[in-house]
PDB file of N, CA and C in Angstrom:
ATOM      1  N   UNK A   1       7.924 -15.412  22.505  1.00  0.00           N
ATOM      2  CA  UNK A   1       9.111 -14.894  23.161  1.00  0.00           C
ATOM      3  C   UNK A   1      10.152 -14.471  22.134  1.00  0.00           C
ATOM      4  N   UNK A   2      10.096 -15.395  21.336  1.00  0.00           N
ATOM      5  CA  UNK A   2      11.128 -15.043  20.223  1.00  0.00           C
ATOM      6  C   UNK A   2      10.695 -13.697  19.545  1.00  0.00           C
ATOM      7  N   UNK A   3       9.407 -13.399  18.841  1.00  0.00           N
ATOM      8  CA  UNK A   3       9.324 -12.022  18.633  1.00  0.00           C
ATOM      9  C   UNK A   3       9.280 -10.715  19.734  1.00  0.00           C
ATOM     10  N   UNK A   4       9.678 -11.463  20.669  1.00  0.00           N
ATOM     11  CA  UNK A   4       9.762 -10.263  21.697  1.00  0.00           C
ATOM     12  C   UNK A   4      11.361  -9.859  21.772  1.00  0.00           C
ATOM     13  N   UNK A   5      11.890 -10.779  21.546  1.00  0.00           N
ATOM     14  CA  UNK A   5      13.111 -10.531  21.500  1.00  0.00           C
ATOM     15  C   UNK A   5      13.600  -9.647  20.287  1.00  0.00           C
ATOM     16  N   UNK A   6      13.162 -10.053  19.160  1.00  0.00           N
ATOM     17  CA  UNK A   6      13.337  -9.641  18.026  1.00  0.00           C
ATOM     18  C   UNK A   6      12.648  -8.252  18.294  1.00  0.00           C
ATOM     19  N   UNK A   7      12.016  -7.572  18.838  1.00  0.00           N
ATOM     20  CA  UNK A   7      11.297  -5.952  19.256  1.00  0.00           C
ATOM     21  C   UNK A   7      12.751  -5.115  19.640  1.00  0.00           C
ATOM     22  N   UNK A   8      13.592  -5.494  19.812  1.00  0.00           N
ATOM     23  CA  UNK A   8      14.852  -5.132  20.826  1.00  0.00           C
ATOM     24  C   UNK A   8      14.712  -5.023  22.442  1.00  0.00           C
ATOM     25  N   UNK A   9      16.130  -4.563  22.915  1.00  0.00           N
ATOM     26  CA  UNK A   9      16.084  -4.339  24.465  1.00  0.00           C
ATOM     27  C   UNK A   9      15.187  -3.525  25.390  1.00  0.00           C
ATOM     28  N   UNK A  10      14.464  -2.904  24.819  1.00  0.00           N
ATOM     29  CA  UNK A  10      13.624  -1.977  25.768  1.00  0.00           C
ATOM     30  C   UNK A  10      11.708  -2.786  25.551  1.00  0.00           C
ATOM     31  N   UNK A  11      12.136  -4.165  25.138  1.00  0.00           N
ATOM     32  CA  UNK A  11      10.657  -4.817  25.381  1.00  0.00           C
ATOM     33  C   UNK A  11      10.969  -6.353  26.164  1.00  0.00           C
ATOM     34  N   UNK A  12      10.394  -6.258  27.249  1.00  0.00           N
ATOM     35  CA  UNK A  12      10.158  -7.632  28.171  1.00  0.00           C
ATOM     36  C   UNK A  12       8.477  -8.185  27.961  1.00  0.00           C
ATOM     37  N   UNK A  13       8.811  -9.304  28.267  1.00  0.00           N
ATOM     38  CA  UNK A  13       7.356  -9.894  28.087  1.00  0.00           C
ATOM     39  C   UNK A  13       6.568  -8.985  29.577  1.00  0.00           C
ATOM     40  N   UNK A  14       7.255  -8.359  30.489  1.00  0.00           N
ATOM     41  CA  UNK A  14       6.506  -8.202  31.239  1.00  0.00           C
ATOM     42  C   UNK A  14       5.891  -6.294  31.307  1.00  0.00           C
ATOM     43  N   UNK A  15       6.056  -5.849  29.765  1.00  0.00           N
ATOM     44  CA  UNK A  15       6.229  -4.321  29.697  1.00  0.00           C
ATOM     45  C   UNK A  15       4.793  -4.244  29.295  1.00  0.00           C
ATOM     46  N   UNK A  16       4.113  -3.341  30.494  1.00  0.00           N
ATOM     47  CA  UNK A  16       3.268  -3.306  30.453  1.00  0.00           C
ATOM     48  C   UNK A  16       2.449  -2.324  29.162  1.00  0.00           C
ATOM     49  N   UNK A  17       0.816  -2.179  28.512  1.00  0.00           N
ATOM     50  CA  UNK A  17       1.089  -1.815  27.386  1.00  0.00           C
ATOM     51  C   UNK A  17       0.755  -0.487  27.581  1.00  0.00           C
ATOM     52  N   UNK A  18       0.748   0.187  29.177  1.00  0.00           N
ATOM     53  CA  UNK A  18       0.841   1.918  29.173  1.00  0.00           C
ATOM     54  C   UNK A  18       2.215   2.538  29.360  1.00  0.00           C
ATOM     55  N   UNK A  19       2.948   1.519  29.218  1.00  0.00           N
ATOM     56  CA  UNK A  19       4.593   1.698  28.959  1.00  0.00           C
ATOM     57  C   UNK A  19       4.628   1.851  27.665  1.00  0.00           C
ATOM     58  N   UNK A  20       4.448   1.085  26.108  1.00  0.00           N
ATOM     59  CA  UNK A  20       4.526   1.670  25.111  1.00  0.00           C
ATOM     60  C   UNK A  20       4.109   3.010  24.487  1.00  0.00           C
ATOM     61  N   UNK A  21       5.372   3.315  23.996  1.00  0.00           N
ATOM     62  CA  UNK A  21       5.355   4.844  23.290  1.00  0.00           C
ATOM     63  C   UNK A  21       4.866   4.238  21.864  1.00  0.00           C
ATOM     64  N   UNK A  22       4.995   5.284  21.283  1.00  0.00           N
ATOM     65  CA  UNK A  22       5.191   5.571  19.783  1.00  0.00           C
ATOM     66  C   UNK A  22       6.356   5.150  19.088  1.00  0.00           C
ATOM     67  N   UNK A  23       7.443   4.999  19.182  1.00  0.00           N
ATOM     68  CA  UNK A  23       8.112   4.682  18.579  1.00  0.00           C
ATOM     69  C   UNK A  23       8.408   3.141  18.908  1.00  0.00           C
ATOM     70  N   UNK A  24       8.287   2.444  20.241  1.00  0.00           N
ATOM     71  CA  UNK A  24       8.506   1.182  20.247  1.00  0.00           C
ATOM     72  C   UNK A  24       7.148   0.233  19.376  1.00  0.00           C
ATOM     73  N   UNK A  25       5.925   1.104  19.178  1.00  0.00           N
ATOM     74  CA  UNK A  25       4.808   0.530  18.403  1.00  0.00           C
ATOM     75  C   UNK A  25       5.810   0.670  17.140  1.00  0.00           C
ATOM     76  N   UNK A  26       6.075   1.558  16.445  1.00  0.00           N
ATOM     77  CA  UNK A  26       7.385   1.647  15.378  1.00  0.00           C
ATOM     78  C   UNK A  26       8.287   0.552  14.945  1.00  0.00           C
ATOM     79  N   UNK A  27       9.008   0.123  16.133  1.00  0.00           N
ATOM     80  CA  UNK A  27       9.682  -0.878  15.959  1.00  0.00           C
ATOM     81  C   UNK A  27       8.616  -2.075  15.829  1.00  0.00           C
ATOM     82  N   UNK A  28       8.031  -2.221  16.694  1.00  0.00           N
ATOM     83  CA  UNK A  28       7.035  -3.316  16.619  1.00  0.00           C
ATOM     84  C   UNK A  28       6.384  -3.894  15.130  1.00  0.00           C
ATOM     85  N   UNK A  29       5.800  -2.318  14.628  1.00  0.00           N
ATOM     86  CA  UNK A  29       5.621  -2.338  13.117  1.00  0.00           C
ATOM     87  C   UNK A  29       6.231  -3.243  12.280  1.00  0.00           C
ATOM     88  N   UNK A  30       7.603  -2.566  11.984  1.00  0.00           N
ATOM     89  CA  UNK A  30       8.554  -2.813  11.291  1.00  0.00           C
ATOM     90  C   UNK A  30       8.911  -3.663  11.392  1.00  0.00           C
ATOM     91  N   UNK A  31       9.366  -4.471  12.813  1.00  0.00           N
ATOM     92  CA  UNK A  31       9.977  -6.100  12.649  1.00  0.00           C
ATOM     93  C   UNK A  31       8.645  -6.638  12.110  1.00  0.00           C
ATOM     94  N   UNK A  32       7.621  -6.935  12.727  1.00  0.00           N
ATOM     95  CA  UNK A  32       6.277  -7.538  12.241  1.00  0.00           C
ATOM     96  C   UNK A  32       6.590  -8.041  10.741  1.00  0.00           C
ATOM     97  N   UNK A  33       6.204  -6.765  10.225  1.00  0.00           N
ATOM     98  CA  UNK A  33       6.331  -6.545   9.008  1.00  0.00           C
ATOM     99  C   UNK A  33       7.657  -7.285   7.611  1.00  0.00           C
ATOM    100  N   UNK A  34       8.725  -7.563   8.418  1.00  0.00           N
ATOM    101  CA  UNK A  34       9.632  -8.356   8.369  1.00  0.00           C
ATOM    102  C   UNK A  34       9.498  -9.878   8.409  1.00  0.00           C
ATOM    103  N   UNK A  35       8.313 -10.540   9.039  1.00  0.00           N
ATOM    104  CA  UNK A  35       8.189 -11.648   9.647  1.00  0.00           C
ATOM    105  C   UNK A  35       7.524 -12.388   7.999  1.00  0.00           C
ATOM    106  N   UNK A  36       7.095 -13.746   8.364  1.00  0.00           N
ATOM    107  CA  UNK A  36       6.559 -13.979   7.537  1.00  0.00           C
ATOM    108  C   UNK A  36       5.628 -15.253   8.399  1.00  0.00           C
ATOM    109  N   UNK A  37       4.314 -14.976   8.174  1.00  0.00           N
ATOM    110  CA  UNK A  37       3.454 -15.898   9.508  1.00  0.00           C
ATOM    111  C   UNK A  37       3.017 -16.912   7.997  1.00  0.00           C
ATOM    112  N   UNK A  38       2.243 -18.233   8.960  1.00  0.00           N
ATOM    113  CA  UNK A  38       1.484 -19.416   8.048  1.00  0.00           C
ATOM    114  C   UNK A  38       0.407 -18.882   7.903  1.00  0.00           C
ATOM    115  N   UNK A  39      -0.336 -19.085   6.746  1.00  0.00           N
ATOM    116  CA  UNK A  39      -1.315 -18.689   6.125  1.00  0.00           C
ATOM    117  C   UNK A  39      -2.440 -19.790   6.843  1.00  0.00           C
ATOM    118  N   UNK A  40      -3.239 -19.047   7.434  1.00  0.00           N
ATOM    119  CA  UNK A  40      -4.608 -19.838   8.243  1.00  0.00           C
ATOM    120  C   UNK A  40      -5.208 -21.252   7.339  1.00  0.00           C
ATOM    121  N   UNK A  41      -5.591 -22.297   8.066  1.00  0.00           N
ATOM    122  CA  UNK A  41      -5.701 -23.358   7.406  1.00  0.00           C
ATOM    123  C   UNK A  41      -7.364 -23.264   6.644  1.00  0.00           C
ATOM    124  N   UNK A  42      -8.581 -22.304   7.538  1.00  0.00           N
ATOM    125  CA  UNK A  42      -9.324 -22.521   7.538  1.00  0.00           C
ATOM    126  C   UNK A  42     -10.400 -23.645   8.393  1.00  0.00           C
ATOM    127  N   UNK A  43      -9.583 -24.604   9.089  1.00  0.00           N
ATOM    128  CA  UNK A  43     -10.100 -25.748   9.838  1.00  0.00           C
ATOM    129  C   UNK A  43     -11.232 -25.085  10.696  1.00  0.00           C
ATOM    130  N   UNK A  44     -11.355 -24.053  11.461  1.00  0.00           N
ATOM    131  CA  UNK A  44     -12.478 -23.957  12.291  1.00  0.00           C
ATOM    132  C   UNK A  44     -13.248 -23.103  11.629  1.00  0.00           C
ATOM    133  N   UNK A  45     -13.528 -23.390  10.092  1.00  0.00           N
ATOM    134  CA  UNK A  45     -14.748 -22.567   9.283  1.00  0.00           C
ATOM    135  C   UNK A  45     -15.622 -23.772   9.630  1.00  0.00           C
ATOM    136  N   UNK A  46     -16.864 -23.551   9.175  1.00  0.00           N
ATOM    137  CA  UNK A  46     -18.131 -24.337   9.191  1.00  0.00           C
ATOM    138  C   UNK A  46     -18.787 -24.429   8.354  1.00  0.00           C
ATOM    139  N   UNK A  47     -18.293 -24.547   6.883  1.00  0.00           N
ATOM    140  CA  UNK A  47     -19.323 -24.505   5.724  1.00  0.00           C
ATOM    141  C   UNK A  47     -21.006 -25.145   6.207  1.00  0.00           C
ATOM    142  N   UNK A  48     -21.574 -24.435   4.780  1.00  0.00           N
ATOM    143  CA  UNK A  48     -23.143 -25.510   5.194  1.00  0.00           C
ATOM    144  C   UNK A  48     -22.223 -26.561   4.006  1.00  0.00           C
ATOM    145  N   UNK A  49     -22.197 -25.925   2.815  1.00  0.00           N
ATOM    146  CA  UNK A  49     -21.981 -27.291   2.599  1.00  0.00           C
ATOM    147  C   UNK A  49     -23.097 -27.035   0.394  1.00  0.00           C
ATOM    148  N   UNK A  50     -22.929 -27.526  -0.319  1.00  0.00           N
ATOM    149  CA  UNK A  50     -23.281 -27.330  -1.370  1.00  0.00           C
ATOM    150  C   UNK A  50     -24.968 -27.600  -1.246  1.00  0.00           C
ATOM    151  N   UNK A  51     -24.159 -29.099  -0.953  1.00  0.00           N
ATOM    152  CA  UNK A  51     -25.768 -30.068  -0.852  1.00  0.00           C
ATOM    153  C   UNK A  51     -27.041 -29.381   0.370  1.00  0.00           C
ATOM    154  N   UNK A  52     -26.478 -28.875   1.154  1.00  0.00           N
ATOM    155  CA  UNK A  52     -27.115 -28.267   2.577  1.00  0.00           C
ATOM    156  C   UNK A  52     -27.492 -26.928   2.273  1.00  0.00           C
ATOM    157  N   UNK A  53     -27.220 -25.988   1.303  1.00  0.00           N
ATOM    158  CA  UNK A  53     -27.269 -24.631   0.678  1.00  0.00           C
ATOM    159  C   UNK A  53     -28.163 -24.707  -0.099  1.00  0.00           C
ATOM    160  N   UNK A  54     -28.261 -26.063  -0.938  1.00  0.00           N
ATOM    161  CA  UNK A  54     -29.306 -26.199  -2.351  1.00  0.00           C
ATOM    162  C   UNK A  54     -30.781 -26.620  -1.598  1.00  0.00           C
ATOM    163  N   UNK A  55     -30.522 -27.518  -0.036  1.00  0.00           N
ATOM    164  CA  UNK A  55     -31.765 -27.720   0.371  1.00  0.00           C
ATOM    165  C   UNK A  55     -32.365 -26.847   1.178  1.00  0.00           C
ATOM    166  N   UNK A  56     -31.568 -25.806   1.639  1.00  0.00           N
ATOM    167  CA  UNK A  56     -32.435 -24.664   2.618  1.00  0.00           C
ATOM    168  C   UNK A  56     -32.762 -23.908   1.759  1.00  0.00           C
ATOM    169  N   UNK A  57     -32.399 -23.377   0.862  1.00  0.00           N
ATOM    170  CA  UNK A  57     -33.163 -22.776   0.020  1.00  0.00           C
ATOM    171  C   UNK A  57     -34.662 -22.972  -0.741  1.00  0.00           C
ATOM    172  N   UNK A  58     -34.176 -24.343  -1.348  1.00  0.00           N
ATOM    173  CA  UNK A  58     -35.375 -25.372  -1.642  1.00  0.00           C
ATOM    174  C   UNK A  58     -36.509 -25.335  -0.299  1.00  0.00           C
ATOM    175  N   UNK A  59     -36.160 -25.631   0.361  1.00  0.00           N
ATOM    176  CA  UNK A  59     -37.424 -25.318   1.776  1.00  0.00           C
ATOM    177  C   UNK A  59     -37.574 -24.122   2.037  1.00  0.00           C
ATOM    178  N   UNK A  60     -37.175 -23.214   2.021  1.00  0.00           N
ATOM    179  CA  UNK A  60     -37.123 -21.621   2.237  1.00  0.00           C
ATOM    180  C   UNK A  60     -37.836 -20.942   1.747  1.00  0.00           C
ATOM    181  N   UNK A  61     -37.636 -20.972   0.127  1.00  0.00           N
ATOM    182  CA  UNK A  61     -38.204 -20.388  -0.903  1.00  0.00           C
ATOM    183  C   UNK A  61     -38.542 -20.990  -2.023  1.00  0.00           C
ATOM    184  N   UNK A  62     -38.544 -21.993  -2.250  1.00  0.00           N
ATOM    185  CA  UNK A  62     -39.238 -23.052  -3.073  1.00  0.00           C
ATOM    186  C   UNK A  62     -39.501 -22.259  -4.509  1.00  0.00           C
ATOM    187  N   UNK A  63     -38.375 -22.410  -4.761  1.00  0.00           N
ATOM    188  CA  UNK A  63     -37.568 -21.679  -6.401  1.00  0.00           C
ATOM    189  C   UNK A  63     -37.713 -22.582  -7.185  1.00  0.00           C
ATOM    190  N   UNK A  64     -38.477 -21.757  -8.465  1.00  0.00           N
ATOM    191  CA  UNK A  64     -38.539 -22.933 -10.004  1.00  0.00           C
ATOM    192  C   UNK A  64     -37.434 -23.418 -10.734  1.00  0.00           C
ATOM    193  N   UNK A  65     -36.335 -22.215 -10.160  1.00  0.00           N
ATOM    194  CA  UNK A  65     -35.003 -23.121 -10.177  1.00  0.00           C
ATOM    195  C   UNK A  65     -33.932 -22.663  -9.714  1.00  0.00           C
ATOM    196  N   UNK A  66     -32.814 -22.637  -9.256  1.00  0.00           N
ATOM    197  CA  UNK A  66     -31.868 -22.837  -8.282  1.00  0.00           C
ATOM    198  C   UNK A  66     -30.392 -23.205  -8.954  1.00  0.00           C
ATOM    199  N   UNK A  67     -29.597 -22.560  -8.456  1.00  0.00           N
ATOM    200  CA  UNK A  67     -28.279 -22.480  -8.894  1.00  0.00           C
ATOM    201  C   UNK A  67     -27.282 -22.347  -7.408  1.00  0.00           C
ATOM    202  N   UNK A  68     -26.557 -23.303  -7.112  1.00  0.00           N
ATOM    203  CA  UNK A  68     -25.199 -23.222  -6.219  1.00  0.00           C
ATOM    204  C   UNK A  68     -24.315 -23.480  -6.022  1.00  0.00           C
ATOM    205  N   UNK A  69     -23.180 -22.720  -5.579  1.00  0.00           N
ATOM    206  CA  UNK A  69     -21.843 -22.901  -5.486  1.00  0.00           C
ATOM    207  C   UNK A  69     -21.057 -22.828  -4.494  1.00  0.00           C
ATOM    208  N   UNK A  70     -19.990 -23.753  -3.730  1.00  0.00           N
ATOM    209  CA  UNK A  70     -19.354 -23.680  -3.264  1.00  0.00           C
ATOM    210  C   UNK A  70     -18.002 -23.384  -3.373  1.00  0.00           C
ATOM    211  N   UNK A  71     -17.200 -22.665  -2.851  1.00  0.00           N
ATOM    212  CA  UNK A  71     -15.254 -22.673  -3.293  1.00  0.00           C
ATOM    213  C   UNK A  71     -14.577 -23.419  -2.397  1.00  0.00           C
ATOM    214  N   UNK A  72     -13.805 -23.768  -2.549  1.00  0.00           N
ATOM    215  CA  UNK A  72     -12.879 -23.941  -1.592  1.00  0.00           C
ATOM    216  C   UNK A  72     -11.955 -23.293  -0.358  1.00  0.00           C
ATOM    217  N   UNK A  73     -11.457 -23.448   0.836  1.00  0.00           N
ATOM    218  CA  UNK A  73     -10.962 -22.357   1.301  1.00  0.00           C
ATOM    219  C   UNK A  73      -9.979 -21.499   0.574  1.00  0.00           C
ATOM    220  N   UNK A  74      -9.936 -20.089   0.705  1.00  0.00           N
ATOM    221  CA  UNK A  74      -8.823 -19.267   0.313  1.00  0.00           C
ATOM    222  C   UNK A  74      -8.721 -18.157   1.413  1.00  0.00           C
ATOM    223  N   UNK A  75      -7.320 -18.004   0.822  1.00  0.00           N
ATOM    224  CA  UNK A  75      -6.606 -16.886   2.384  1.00  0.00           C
ATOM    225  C   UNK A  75      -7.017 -15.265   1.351  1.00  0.00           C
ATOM    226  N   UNK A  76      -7.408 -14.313   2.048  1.00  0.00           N
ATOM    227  CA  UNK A  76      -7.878 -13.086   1.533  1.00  0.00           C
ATOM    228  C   UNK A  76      -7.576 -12.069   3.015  1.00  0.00           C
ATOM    229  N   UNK A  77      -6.355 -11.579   2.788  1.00  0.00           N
ATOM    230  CA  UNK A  77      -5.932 -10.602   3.702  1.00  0.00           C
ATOM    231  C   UNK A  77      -5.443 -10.851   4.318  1.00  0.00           C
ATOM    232  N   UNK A  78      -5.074 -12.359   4.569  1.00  0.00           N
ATOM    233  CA  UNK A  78      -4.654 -12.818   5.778  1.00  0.00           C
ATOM    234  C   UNK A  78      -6.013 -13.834   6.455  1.00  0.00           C
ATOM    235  N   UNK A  79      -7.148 -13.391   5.872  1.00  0.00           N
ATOM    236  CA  UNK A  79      -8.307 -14.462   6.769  1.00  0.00           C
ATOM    237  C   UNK A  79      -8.869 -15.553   5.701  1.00  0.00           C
ATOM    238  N   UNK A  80      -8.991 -16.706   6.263  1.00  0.00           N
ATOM    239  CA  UNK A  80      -9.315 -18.201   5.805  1.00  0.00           C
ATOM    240  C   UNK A  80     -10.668 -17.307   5.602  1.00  0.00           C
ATOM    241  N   UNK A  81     -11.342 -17.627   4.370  1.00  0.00           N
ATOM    242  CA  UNK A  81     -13.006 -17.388   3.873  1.00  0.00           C
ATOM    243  C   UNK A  81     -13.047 -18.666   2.955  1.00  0.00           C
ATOM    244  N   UNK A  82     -14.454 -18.698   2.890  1.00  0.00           N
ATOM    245  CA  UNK A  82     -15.079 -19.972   2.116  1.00  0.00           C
ATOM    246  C   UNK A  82     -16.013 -19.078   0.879  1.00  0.00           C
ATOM    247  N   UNK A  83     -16.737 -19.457   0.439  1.00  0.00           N
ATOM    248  CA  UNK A  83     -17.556 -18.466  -0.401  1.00  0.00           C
ATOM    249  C   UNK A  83     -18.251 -19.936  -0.839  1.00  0.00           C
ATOM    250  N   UNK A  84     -19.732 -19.293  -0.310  1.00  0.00           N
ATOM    251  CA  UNK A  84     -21.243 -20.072  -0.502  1.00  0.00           C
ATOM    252  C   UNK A  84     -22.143 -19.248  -1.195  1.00  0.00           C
ATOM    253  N   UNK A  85     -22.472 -19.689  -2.116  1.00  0.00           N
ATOM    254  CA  UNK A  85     -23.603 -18.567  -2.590  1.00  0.00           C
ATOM    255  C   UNK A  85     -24.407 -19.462  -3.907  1.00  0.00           C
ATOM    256  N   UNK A  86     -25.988 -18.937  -3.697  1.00  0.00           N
ATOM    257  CA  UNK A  86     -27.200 -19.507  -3.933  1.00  0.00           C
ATOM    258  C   UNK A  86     -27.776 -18.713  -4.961  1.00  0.00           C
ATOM    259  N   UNK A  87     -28.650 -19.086  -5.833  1.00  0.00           N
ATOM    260  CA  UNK A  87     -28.891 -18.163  -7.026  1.00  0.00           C
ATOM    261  C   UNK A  87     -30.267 -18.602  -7.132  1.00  0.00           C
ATOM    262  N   UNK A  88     -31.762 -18.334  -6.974  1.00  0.00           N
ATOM    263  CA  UNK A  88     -32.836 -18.800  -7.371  1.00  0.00           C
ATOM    264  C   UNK A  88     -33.496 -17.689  -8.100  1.00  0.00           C
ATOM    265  N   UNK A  89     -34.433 -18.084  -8.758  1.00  0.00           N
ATOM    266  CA  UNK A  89     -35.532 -17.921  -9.628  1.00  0.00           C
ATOM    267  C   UNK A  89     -37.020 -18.398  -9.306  1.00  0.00           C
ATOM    268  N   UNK A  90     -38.130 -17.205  -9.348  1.00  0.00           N
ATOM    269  CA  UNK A  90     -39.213 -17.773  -9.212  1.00  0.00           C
ATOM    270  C   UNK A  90     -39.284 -18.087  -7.331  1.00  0.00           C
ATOM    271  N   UNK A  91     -40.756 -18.624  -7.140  1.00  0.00           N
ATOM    272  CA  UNK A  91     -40.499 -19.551  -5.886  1.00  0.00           C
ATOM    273  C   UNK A  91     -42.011 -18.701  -5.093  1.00  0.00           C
ATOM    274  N   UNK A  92     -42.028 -19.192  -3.930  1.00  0.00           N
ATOM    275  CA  UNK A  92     -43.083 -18.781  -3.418  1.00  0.00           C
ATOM    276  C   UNK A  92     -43.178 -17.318  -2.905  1.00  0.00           C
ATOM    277  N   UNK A  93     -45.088 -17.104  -2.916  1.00  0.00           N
ATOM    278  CA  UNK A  93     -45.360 -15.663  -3.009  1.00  0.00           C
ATOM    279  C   UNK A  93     -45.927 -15.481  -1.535  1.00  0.00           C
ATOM    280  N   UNK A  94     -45.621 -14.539  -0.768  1.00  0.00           N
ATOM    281  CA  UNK A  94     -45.585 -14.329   0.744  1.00  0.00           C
ATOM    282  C   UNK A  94     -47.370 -13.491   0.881  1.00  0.00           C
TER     283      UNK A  94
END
């Protein structure tokens, strides 16, 4: 409500959105843009997990050897990402 207010007088919570023009998207922009939001915590990511990455692989592809890493969460654009990634060598022939 409060950023609705902050849109100015010609926006109600109840303005429907084939009522917006072009220029109230404008304003919309611009205050937005003004704002300053919390940076996503990441809580509803789902890592596998280091230990859980090194063993699906290991069962997967049964690599002579194996390299993995996990990061920690980081905000990138605005979106909570994790970064998992697996590195093998060798392993079974299909």
């Amino acid at each position: 409500r409060e950023m609705i207010k902050g849109f100015g007088a010609a926006f109600r919570e109840e303005t429907s959105p084939k009522e917006v023009d072009s220029s109230m998207i404008r304003q919309m922009v611009d205050r937005m843009n003004q704002m300053s939001f919390a940076p996503p915590s990441g809580a509803a990511l789902a890592p596998a997990g280091e230990y859980n990455l090194h063993l699906g692989v290991m069962k997967e592809m049964k690599p002579d050897m194996i390299a993995t890493s996990t990061q920690e969460v980081r905000v990138v654009d605005g979106h909570a990402v994790i970064v998992e990634a697996a590195v093998s060598l060798g392993g079974r022939r299909q």
